[in-house]
N, C-alpha and C. Protein backbone atom coordinates (compact mmCIF):
# COMPACT_ATOMS: atom_id res chain seq x y z
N UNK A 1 5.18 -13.16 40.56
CA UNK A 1 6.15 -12.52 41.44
C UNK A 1 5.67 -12.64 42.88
N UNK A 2 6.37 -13.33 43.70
CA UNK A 2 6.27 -13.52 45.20
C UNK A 2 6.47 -12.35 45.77
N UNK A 3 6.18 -11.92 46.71
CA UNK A 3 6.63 -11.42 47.63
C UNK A 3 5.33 -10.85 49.06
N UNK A 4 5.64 -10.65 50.21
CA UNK A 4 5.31 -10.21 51.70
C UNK A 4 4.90 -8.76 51.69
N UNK A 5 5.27 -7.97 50.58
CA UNK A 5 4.36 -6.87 50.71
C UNK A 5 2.98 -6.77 50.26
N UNK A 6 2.31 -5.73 50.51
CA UNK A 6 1.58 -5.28 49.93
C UNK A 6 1.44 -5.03 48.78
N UNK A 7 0.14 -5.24 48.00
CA UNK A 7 0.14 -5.29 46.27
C UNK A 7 0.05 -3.85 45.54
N UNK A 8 -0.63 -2.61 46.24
CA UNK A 8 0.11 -1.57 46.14
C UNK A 8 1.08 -0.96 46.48
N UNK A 9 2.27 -1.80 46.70
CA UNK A 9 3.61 -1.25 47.15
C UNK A 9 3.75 -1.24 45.43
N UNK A 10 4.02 -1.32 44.34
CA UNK A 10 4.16 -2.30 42.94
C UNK A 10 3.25 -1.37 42.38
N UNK A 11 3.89 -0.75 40.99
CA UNK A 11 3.78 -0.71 39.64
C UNK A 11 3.69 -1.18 38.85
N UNK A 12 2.40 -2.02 38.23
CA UNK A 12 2.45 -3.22 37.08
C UNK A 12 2.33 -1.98 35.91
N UNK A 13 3.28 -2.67 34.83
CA UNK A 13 2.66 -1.95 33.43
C UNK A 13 3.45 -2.88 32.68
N UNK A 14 3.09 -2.80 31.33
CA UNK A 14 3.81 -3.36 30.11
C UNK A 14 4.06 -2.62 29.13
N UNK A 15 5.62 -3.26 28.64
CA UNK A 15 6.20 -2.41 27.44
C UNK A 15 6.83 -3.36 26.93
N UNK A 16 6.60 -3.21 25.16
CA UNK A 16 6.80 -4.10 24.10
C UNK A 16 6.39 -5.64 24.62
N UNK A 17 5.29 -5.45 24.94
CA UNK A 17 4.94 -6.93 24.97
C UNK A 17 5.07 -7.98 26.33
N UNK A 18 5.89 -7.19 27.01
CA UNK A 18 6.50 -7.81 28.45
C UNK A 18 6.12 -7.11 29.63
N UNK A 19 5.75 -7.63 30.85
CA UNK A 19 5.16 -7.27 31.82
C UNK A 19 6.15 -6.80 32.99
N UNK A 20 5.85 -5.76 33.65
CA UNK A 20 6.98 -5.16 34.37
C UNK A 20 6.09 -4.89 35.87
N UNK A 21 7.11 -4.80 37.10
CA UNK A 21 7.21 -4.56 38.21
C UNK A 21 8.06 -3.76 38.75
N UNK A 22 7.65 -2.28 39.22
CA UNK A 22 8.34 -1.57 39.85
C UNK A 22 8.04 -0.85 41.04
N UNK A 23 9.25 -1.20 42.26
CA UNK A 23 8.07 -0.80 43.48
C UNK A 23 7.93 1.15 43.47
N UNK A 24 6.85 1.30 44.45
CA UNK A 24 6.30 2.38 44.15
C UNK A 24 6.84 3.00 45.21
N UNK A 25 7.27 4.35 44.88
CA UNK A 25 7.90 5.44 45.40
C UNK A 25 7.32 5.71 46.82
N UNK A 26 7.60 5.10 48.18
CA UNK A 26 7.63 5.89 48.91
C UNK A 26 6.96 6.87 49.53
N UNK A 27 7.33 8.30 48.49
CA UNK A 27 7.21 9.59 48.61
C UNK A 27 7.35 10.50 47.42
N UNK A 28 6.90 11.43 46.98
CA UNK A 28 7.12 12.63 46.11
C UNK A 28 7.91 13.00 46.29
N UNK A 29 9.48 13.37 45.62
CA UNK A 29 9.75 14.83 45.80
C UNK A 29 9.98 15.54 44.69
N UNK A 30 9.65 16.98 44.80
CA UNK A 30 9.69 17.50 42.94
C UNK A 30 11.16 17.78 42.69
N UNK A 31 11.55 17.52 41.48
CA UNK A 31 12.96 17.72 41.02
C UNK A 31 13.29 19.46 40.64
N UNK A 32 14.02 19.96 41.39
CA UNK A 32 14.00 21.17 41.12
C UNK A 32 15.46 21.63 41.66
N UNK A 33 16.28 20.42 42.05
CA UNK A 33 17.82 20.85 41.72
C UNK A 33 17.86 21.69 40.00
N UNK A 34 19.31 22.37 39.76
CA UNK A 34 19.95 23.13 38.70
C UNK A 34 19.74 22.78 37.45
N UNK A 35 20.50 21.13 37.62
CA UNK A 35 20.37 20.64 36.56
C UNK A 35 19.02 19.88 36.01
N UNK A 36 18.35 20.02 36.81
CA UNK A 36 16.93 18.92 36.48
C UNK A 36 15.58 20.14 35.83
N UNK A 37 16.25 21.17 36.52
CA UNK A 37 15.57 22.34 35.98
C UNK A 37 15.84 22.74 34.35
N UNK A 38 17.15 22.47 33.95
CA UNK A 38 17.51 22.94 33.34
C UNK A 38 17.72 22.04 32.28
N UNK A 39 17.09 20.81 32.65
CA UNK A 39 16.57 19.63 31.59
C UNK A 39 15.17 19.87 31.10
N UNK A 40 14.37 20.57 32.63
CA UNK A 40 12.98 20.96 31.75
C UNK A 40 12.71 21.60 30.73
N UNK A 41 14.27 23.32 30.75
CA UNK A 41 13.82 23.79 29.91
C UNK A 41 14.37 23.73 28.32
N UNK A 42 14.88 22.82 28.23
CA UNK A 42 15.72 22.08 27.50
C UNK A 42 14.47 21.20 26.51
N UNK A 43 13.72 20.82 27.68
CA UNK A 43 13.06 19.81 26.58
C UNK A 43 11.88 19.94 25.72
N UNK A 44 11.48 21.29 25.68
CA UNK A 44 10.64 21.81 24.86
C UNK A 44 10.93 21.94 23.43
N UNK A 45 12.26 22.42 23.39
CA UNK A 45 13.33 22.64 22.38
C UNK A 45 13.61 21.44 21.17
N UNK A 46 13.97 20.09 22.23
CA UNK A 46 14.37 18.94 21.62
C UNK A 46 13.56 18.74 21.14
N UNK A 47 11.73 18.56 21.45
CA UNK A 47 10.17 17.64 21.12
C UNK A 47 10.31 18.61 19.97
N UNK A 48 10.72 20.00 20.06
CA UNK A 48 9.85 20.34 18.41
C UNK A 48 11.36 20.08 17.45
N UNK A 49 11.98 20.17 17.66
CA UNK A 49 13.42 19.99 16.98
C UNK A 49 12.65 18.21 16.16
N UNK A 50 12.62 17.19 17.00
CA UNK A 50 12.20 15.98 16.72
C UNK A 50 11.10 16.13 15.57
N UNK A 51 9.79 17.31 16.20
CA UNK A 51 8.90 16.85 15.34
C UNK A 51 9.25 17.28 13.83
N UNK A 52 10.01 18.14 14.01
CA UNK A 52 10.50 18.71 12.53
C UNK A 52 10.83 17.54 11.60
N UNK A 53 11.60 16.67 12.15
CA UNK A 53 12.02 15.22 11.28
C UNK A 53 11.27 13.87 11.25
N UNK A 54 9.98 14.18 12.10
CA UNK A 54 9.45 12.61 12.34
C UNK A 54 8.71 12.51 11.43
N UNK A 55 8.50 13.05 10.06
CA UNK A 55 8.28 12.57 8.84
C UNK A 55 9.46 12.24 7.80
N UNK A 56 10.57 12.26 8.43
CA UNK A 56 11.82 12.07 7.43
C UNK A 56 11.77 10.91 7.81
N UNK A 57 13.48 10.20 6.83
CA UNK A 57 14.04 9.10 7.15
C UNK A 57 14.55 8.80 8.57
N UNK A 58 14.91 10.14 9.20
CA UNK A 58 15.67 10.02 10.11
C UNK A 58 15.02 9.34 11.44
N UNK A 59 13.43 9.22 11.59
CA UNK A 59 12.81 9.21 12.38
C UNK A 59 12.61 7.24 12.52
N UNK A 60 12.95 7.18 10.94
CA UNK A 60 12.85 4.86 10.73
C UNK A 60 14.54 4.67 11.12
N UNK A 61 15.79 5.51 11.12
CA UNK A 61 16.90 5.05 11.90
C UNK A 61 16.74 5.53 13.34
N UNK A 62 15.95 5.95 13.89
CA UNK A 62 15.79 5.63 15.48
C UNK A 62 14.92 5.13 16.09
N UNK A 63 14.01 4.60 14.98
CA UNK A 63 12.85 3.39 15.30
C UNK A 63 13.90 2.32 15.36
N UNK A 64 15.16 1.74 13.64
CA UNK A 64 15.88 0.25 14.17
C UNK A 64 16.63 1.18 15.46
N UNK A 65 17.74 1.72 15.91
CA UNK A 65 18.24 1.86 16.65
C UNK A 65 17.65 1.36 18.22
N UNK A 66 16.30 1.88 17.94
CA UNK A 66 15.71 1.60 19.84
C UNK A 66 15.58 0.46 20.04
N UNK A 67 15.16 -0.50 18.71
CA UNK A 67 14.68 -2.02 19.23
C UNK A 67 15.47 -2.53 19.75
N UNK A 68 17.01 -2.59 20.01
CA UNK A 68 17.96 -3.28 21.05
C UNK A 68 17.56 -2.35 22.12
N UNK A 69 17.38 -1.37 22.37
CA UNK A 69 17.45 -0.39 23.54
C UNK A 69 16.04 -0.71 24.58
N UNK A 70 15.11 -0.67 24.46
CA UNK A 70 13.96 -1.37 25.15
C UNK A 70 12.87 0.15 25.00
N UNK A 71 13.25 1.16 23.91
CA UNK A 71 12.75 2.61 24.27
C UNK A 71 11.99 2.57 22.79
N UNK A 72 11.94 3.55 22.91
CA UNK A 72 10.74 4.43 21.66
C UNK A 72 12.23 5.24 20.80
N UNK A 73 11.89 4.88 19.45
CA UNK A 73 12.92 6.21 18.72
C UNK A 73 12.95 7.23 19.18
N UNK A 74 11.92 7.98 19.56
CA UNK A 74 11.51 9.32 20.03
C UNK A 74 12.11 9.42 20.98
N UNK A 75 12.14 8.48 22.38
CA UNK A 75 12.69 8.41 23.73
C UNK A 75 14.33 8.76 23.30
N UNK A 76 14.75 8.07 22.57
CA UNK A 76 16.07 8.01 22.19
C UNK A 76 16.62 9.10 21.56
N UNK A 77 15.72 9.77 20.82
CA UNK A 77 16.48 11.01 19.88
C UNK A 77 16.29 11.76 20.85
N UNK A 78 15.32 12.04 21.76
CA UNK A 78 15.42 13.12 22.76
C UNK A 78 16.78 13.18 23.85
N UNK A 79 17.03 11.66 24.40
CA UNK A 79 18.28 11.19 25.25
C UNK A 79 19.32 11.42 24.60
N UNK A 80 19.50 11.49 23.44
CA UNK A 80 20.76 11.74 22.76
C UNK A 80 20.77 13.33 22.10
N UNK A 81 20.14 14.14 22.30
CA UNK A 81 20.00 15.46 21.56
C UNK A 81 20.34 16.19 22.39
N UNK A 82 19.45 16.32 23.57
CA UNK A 82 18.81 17.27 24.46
C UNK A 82 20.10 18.15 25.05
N UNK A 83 21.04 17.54 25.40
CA UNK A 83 22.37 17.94 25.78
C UNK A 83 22.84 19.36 24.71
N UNK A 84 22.41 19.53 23.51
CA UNK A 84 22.75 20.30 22.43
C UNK A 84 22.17 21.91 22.68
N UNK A 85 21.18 21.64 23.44
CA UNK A 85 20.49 23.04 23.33
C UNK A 85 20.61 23.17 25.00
N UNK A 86 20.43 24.88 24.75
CA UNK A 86 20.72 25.61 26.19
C UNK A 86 19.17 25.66 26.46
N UNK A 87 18.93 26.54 27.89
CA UNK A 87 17.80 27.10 28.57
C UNK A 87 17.31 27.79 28.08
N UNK A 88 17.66 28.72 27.03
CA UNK A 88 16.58 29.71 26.27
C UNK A 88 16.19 28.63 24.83
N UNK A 89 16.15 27.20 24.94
CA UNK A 89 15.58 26.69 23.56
C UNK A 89 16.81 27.16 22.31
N UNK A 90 17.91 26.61 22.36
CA UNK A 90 18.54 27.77 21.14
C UNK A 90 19.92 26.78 21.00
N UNK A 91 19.86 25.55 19.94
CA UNK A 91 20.81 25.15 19.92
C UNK A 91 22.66 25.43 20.62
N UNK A 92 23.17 25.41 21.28
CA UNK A 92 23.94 25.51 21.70
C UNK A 92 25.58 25.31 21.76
N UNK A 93 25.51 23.60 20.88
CA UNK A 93 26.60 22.90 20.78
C UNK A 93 26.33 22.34 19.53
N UNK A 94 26.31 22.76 17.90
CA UNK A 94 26.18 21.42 16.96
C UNK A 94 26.70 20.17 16.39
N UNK A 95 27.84 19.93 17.69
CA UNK A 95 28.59 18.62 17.43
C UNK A 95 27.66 18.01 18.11
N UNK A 96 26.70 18.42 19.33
CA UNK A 96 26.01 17.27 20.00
C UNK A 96 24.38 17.11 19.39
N UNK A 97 24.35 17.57 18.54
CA UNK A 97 23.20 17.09 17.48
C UNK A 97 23.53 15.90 17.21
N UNK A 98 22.37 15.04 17.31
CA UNK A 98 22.59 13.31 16.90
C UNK A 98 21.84 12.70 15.77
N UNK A 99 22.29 12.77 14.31
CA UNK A 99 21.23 12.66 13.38
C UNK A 99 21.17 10.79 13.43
N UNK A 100 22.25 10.39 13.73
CA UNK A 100 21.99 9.01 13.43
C UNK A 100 22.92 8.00 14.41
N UNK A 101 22.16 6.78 13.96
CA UNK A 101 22.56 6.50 15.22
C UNK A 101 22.72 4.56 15.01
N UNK A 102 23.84 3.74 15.41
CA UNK A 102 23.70 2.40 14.76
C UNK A 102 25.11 1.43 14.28
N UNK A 103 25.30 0.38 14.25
CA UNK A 103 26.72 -0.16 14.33
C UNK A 103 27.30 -0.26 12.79
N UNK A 104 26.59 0.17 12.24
CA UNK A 104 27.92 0.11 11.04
C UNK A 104 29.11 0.98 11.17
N UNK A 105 30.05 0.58 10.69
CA UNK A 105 31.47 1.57 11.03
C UNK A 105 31.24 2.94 9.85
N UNK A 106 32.09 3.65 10.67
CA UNK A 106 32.26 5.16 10.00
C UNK A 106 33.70 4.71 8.66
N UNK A 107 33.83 5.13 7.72
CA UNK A 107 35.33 4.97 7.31
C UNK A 107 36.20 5.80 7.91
N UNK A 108 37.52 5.29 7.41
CA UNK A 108 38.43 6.18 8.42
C UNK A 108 38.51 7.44 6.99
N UNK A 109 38.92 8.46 7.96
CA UNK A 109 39.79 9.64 7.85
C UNK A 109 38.65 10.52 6.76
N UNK A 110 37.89 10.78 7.40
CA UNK A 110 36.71 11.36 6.44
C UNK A 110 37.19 12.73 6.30
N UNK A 111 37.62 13.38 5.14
CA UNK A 111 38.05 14.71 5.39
C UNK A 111 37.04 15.49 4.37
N UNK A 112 36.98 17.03 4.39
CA UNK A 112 35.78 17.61 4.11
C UNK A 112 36.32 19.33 3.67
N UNK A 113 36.01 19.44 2.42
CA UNK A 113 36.70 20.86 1.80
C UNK A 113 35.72 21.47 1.18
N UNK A 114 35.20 22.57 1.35
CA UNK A 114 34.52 23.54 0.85
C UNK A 114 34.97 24.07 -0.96
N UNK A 115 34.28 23.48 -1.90
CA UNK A 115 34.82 23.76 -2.86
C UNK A 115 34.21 25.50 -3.81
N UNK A 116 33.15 25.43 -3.19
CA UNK A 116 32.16 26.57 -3.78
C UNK A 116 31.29 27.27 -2.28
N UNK A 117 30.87 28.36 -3.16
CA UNK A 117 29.94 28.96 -1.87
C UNK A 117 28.36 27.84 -1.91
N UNK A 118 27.98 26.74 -2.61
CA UNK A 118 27.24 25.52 -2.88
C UNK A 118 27.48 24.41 -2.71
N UNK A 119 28.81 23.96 -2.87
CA UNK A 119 29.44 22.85 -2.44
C UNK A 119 30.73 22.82 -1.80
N UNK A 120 30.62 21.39 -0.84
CA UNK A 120 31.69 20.47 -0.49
C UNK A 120 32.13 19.27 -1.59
N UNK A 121 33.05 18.88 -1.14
CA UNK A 121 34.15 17.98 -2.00
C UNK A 121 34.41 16.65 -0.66
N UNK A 122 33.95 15.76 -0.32
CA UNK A 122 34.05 15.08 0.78
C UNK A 122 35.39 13.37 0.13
N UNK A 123 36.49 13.06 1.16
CA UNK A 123 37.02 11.79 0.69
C UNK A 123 37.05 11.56 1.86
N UNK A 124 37.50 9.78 2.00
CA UNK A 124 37.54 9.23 3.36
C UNK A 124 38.03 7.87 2.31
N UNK A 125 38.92 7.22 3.41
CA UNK A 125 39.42 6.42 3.03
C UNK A 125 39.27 5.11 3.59
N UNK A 126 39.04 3.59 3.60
CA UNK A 126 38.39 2.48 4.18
C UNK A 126 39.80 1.54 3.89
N UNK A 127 40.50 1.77 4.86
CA UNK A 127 41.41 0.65 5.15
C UNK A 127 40.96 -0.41 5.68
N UNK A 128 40.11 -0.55 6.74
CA UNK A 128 39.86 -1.80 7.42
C UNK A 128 39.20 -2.72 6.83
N UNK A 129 39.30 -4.00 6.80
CA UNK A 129 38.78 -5.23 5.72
C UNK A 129 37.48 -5.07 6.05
N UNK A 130 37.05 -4.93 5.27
CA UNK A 130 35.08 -4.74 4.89
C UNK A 130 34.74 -6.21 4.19
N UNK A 131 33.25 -6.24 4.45
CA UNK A 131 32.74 -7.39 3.18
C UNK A 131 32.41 -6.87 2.55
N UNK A 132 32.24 -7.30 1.17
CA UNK A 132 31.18 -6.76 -0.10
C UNK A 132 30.40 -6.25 0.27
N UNK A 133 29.62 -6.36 1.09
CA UNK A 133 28.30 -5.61 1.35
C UNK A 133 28.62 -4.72 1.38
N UNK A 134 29.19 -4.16 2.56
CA UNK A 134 30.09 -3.26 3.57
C UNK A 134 30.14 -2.11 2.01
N UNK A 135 30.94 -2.63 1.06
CA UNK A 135 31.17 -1.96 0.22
C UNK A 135 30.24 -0.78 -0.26
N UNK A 136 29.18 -1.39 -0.35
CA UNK A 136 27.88 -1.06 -1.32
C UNK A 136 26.80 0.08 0.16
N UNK A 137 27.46 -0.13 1.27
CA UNK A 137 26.88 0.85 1.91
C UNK A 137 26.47 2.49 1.78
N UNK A 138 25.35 3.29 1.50
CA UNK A 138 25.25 4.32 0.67
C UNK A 138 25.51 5.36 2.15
N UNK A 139 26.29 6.27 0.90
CA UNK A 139 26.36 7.79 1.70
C UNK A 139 25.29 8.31 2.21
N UNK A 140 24.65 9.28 3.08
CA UNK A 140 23.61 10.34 4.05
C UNK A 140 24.57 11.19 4.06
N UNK A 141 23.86 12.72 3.86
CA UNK A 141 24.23 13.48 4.23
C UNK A 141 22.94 14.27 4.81
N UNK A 142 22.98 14.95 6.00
CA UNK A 142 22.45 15.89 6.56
C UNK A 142 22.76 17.09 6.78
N UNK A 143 22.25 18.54 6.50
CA UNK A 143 22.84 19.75 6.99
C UNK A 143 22.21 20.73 7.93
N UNK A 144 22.08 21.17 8.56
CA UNK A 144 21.72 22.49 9.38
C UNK A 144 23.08 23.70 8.91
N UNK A 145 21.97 24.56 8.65
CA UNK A 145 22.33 26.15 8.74
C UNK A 145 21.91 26.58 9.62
N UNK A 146 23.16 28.49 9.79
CA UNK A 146 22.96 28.63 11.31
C UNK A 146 21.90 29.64 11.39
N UNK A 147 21.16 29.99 9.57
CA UNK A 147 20.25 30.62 9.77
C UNK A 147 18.54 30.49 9.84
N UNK A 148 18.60 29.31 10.12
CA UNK A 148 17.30 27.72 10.21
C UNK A 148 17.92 27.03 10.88
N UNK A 149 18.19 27.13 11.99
CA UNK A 149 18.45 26.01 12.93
C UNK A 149 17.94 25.00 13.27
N UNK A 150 16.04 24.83 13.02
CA UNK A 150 16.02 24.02 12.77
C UNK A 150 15.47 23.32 11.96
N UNK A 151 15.71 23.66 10.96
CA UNK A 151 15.49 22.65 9.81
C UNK A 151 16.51 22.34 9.05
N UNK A 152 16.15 20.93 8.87
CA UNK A 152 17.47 19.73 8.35
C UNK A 152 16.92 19.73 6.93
N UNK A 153 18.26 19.97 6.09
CA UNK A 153 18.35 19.90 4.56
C UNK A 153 18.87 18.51 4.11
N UNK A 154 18.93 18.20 3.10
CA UNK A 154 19.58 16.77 2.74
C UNK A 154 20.04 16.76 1.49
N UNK A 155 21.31 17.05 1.50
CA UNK A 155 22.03 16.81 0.24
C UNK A 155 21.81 15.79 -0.49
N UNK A 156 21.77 15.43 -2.31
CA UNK A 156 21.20 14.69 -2.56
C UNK A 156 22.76 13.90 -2.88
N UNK A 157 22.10 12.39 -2.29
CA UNK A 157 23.69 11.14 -2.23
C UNK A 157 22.91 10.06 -2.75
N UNK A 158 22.31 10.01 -3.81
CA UNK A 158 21.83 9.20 -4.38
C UNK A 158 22.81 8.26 -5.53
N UNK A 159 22.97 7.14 -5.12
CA UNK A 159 24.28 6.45 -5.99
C UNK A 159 25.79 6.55 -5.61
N UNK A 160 25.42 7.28 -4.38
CA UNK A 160 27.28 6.95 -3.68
C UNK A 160 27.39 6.52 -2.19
N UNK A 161 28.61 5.36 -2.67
CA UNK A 161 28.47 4.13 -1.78
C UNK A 161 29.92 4.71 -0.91
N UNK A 162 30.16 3.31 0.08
CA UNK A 162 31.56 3.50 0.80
C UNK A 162 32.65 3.53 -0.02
N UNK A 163 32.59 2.37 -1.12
CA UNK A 163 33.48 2.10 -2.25
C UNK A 163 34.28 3.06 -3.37
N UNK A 164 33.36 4.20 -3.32
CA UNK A 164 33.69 5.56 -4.31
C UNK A 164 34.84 6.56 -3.62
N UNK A 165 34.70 6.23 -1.87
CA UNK A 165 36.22 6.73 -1.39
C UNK A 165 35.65 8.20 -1.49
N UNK A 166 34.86 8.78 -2.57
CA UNK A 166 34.64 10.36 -2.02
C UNK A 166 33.25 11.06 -2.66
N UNK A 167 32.69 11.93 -2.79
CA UNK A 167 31.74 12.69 -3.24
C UNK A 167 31.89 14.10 -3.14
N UNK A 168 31.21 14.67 -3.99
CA UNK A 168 30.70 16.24 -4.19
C UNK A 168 28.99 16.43 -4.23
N UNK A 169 28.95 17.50 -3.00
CA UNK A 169 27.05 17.15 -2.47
C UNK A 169 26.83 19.23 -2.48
N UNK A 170 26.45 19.79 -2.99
CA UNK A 170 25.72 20.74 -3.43
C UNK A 170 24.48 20.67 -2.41
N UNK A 171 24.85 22.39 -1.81
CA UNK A 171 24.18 23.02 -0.73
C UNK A 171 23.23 24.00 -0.99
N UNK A 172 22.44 23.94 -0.19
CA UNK A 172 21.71 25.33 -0.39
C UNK A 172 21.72 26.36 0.77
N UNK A 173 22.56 26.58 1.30
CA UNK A 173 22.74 27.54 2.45
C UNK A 173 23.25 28.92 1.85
N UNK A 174 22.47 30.01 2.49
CA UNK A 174 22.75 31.40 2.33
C UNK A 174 24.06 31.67 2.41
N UNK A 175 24.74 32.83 1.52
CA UNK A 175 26.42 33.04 1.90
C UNK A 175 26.73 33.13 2.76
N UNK A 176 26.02 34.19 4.04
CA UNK A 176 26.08 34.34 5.36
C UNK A 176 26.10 33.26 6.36
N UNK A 177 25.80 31.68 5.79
CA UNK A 177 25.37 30.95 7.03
C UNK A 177 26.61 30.41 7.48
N UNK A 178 27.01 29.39 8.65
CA UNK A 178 27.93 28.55 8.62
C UNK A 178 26.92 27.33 8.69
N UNK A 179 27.49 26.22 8.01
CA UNK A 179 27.11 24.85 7.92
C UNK A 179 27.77 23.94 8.51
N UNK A 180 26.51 23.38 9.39
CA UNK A 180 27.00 22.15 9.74
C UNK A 180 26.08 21.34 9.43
N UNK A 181 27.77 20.06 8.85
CA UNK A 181 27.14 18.77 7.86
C UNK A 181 27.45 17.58 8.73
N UNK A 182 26.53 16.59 8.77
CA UNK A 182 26.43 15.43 9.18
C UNK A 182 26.20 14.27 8.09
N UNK A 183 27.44 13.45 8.32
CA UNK A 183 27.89 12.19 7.61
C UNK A 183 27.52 10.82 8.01
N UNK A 184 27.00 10.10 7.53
CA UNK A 184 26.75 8.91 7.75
C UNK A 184 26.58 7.89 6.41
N UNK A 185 26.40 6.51 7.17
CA UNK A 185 26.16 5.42 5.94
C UNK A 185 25.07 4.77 6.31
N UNK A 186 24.65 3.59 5.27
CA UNK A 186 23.40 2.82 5.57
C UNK A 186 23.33 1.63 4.71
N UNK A 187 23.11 0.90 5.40
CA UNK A 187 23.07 -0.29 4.30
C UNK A 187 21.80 -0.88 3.44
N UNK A 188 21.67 -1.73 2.78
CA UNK A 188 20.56 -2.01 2.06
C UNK A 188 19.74 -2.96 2.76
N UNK A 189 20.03 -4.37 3.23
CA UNK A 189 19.25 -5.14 3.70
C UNK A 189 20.40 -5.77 4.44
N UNK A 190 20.47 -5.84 5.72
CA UNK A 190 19.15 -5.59 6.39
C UNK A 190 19.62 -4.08 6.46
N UNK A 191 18.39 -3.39 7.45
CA UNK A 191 18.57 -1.96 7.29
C UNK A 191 19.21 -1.39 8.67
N UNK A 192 20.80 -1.12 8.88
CA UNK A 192 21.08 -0.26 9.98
C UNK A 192 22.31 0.89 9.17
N UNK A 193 22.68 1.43 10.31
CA UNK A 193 23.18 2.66 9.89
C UNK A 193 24.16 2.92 11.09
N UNK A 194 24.59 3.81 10.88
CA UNK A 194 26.42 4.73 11.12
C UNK A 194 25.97 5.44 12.29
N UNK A 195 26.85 5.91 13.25
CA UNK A 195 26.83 7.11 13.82
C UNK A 195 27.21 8.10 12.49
N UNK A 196 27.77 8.75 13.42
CA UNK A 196 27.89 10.15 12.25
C UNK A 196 28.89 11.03 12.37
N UNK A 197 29.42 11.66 11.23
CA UNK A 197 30.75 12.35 11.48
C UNK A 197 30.52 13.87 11.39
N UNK A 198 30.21 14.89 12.46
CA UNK A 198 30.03 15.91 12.03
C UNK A 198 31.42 17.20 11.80
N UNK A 199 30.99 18.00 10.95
CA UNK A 199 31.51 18.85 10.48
C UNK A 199 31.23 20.80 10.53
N UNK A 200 31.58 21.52 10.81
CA UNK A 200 31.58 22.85 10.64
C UNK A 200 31.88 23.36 9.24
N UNK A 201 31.09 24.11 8.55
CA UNK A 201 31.91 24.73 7.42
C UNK A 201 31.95 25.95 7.57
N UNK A 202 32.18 27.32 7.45
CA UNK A 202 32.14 28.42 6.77
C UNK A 202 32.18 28.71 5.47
């Protein structure tokens, strides 16, 4: 890299393998506008929320997810979460919980009925021309209750694909809780995955 400045004007570092240049700030100033504040206190919340799952599955779909992105899974589940929880650490919004993340399509019209105080009854229907594969893509389900916020349960979807059009997934949430369930798919080889369709139950 050419250039007439000075060689500490420049930030050398490397990430994934590739060497980077960024010129160097100028000046300090500390971020302490509203909102930047209110990302700090935000992000205490998200890191343990994360560490709760970075022994699950969920933690190898935002490892593939980042490798197009140039980031860390971790970087990414935090950028996509953090928005969910308020300033006192305390989930806030559970549609903006992001369990997954990735280009396979969602099916259409995923609808979702409470059949028991234990289970849902889930159908969705796949009009759009799929390949075979496509077919054989397996159900995820994820849940949070609102009385463990954060800890993620996982309905067991072992043996149901896009192709079955519907399922019944048995909960373990207290009578008192409301549930929210998060839907997704995944394929076999190679390995990516769905955004996600979330849901409220009472």
């Amino acid at each position: 890299m050419k250039t007439d400045l000075p060689t500490d004007a420049f930030v050398v570092y490397q990430r994934y393998g590739k060497t980077y240049y960024r010129r160097r700030p100028g000046h300090y100033r500390d971020a302490r506008t509203p909102v930047q504040q209110l990302q700090r206190k935000r992000l205490p919340a998200v890191v343990a929320f994360y560490q709760n799952l970075k022994d699950t599955f969920l933690a190898r779909i935002w490892r593939v997810a980042a490798l197009s992105n140039g980031c860390s899974g971790y970087n990414m589940f935090v950028k996509h979460n953090i928005q969910a929880f308020d300033s006192e650490g305390v989930i806030s919004d559970y549609s903006k919980i992001t369990l997954s993340a990735g280009p396979l399509p969602l099916p259409d019209s995923i609808r979702i009925e409470k059949t028991g105080e234990h289970e849902v009854h889930i159908r969705w229907d796949d009009s759009l021309p799929v390949s075979y594969s496509r077919k054989e893509d397996r159900l995820f389900a994820a849940a949070i209750y609102s009385s463990n916020p954060f800890e993620v349960h996982f309905p067991e979807t072992k043996g149901i694909c896009r192709q079955d059009l519907s399922a019944s997934l048995i909960l373990t949430n207290l009578p008192e809780d409301e549930i929210h369930l998060y839907l997704f798919f995944g394929s076999k080889q190679p390995e990516n995955y769905s955004i996600q369709h979330y849901s409220s139950i009472h």
